[in-house]
C-alpha atoms as a PDB file:
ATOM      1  CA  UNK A   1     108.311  78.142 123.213  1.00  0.00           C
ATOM      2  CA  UNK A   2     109.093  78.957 119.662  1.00  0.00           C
ATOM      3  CA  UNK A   3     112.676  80.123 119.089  1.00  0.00           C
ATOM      4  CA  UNK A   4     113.427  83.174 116.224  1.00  0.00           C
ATOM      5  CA  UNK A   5     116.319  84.155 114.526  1.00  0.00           C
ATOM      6  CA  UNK A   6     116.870  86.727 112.149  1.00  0.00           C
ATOM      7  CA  UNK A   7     119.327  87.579 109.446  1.00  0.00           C
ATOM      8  CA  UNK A   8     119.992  89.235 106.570  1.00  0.00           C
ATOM      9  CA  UNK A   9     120.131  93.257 107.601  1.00  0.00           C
ATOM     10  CA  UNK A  10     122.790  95.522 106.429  1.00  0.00           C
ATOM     11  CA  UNK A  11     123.280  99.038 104.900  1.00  0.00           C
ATOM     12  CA  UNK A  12     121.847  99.446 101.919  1.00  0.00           C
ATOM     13  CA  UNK A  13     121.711 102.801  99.731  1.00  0.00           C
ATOM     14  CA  UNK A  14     118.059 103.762  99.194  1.00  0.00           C
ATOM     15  CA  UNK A  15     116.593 102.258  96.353  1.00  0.00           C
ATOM     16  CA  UNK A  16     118.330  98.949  96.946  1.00  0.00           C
ATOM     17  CA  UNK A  17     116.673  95.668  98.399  1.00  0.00           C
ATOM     18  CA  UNK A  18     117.002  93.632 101.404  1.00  0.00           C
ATOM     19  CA  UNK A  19     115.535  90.186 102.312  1.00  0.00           C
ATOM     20  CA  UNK A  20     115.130  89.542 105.894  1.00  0.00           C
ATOM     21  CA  UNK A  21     114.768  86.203 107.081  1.00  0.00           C
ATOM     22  CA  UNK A  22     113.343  84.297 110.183  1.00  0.00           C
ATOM     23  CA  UNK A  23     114.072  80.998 110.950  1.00  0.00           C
ATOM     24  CA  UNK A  24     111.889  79.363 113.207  1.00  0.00           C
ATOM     25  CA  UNK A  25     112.392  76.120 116.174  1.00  0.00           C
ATOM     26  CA  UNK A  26     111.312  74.335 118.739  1.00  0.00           C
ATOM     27  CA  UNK A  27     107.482  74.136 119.428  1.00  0.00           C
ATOM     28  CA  UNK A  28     105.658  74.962 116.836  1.00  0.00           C
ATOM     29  CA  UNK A  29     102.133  75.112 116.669  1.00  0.00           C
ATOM     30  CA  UNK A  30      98.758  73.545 114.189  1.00  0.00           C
ATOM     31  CA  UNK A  31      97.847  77.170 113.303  1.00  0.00           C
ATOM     32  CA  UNK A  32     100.235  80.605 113.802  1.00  0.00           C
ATOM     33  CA  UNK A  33     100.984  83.531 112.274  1.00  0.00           C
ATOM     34  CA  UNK A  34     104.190  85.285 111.983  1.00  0.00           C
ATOM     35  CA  UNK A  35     104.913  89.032 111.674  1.00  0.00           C
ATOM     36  CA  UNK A  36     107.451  91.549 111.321  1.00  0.00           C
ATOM     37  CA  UNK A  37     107.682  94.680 113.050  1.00  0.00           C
ATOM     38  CA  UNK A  38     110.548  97.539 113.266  1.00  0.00           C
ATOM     39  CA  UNK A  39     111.704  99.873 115.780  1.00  0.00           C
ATOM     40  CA  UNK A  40     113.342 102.855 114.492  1.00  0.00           C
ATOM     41  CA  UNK A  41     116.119 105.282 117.274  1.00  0.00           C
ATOM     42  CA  UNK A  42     113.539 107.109 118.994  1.00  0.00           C
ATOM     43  CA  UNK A  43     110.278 105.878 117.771  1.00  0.00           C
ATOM     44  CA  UNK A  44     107.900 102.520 119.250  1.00  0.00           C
ATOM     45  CA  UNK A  45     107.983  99.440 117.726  1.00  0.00           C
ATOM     46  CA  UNK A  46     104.789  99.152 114.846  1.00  0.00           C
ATOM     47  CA  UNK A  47     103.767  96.648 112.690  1.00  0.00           C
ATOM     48  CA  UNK A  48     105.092  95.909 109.173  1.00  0.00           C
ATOM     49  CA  UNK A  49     103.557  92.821 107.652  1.00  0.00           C
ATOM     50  CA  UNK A  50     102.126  89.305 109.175  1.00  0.00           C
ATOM     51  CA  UNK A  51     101.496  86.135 107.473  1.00  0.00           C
ATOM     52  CA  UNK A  52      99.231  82.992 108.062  1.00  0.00           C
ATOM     53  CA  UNK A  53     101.031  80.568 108.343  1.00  0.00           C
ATOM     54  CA  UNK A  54      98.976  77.782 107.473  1.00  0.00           C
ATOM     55  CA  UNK A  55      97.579  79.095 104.479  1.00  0.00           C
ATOM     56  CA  UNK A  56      99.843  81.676 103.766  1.00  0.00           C
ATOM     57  CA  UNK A  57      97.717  84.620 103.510  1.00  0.00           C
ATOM     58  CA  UNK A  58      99.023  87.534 104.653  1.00  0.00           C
ATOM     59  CA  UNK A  59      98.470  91.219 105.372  1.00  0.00           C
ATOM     60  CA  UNK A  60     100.499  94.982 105.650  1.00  0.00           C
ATOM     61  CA  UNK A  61     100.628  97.880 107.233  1.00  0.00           C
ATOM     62  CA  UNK A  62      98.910 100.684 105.559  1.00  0.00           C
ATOM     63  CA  UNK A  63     100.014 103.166 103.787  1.00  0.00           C
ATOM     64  CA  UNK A  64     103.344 102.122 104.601  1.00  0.00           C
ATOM     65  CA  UNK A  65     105.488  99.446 103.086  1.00  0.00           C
ATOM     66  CA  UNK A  66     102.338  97.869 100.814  1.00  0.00           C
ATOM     67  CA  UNK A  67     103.751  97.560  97.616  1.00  0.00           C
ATOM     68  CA  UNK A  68     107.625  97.552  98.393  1.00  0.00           C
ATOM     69  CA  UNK A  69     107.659  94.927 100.946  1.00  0.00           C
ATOM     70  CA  UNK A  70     106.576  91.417 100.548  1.00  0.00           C
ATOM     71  CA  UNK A  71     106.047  89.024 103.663  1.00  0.00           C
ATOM     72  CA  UNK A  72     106.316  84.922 102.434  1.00  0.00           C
ATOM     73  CA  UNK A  73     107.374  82.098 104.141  1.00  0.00           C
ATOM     74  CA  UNK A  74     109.129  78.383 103.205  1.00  0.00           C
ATOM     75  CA  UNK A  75     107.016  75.360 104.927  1.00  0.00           C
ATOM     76  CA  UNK A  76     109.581  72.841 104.336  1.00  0.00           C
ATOM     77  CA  UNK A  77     112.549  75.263 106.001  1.00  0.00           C
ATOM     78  CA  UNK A  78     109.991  76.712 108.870  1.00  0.00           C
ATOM     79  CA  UNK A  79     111.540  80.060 107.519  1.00  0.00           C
ATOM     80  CA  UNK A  80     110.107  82.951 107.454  1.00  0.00           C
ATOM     81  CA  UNK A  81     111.543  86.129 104.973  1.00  0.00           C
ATOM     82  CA  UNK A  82     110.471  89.987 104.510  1.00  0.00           C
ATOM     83  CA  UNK A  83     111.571  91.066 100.627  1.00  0.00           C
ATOM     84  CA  UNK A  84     112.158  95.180 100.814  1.00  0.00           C
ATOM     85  CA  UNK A  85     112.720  96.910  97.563  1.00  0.00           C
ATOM     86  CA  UNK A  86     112.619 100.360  96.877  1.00  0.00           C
ATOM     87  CA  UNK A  87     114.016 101.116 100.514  1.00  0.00           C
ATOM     88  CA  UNK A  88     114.020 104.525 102.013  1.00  0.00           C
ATOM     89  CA  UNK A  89     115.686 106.381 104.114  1.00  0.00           C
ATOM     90  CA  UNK A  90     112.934 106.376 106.497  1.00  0.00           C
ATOM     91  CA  UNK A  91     113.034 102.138 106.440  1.00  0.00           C
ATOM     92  CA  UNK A  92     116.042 102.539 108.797  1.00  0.00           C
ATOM     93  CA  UNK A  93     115.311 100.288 111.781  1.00  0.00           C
ATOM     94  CA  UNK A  94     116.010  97.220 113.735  1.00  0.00           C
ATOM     95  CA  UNK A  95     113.481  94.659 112.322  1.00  0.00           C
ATOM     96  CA  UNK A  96     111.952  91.670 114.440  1.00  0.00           C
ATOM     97  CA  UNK A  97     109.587  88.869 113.284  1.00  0.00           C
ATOM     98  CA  UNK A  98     107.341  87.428 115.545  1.00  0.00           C
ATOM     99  CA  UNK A  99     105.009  84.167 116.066  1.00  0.00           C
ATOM    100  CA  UNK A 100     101.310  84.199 117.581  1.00  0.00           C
ATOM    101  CA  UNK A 101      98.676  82.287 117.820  1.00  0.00           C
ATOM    102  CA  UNK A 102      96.273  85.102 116.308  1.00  0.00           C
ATOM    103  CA  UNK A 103      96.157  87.481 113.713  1.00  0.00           C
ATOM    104  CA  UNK A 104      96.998  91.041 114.505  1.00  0.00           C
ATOM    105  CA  UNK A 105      98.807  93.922 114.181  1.00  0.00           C
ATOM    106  CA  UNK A 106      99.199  94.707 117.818  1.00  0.00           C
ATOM    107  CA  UNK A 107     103.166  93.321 119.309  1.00  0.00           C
ATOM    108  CA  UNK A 108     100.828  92.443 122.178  1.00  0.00           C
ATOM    109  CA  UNK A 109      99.056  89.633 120.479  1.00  0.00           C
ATOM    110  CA  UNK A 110     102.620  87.899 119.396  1.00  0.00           C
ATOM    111  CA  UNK A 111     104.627  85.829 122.169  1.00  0.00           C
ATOM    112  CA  UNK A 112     107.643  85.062 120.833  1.00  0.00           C
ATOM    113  CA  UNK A 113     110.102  87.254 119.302  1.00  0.00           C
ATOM    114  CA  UNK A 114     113.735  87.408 117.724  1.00  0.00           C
ATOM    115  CA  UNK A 115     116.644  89.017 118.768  1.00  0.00           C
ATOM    116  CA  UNK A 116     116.580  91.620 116.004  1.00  0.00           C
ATOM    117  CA  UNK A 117     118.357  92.556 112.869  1.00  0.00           C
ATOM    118  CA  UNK A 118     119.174  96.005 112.181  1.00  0.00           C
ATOM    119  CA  UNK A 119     118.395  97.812 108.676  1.00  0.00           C
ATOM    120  CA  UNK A 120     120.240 101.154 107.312  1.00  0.00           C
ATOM    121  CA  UNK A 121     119.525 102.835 104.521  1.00  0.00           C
ATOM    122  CA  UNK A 122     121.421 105.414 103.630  1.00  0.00           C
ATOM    123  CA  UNK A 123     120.535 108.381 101.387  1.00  0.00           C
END
């Protein structure tokens, strides 16, 4: 079982920037992806961004957050982090990152998860 945790959320006035981070333990394995997704009050969890881990590709949501968001990870730290610029109103959420073994966008394909670090923006 991989264990997550999660940092770096926080009010922020829209227009600021927030960088989320994911640190990572425990069993790890040769080839995973981690992702981010958000819940916002009221609304189901979706997808933000994911990243490959062992090559480091990595892939959005569309139209969404492409463009403001960056996903990126540090090897050496196990660490994963989500950059957010340019944050909206609408960004408000509790953010998660997530490990699986495949590539998706789906919460179903990812099997471990962090506790959760909420995100306000204010207007």
């Amino acid at each position: 079982q991989v264990q997550l945790v999660e940092s770096g959320g926080g009010l922020v006035q829209a227009g600021g920037s927030l960088r989320l981070s994911c640190a990572a333990s425990g069993r790890t394995f040769s080839s995973f992806t981690m992702a981010w997704f958000r819940q916002a009050p009221g609304k189901e969890r979706e997808f933000v961004a994911g990243i490959i881990w062992s090559g480091g590709a990595t892939y959005y949501a569309d139209p969404g957050v492409k463009g403001r968001f960056t996903i990126s990870r540090d090897n050496a730290k196990n660490t994963g982090y989500l950059q957010m610029n340019s944050l909206k109103p609408g960004d408000t959420a509790v953010y998660y990152c997530a490990v699986g073994t495949v590539t998706s966008r789906s919460e179903r394909a990812f099997t471990s998860w962090g506790q959760g670090t909420q995100v306000n923006v204010s207007s």
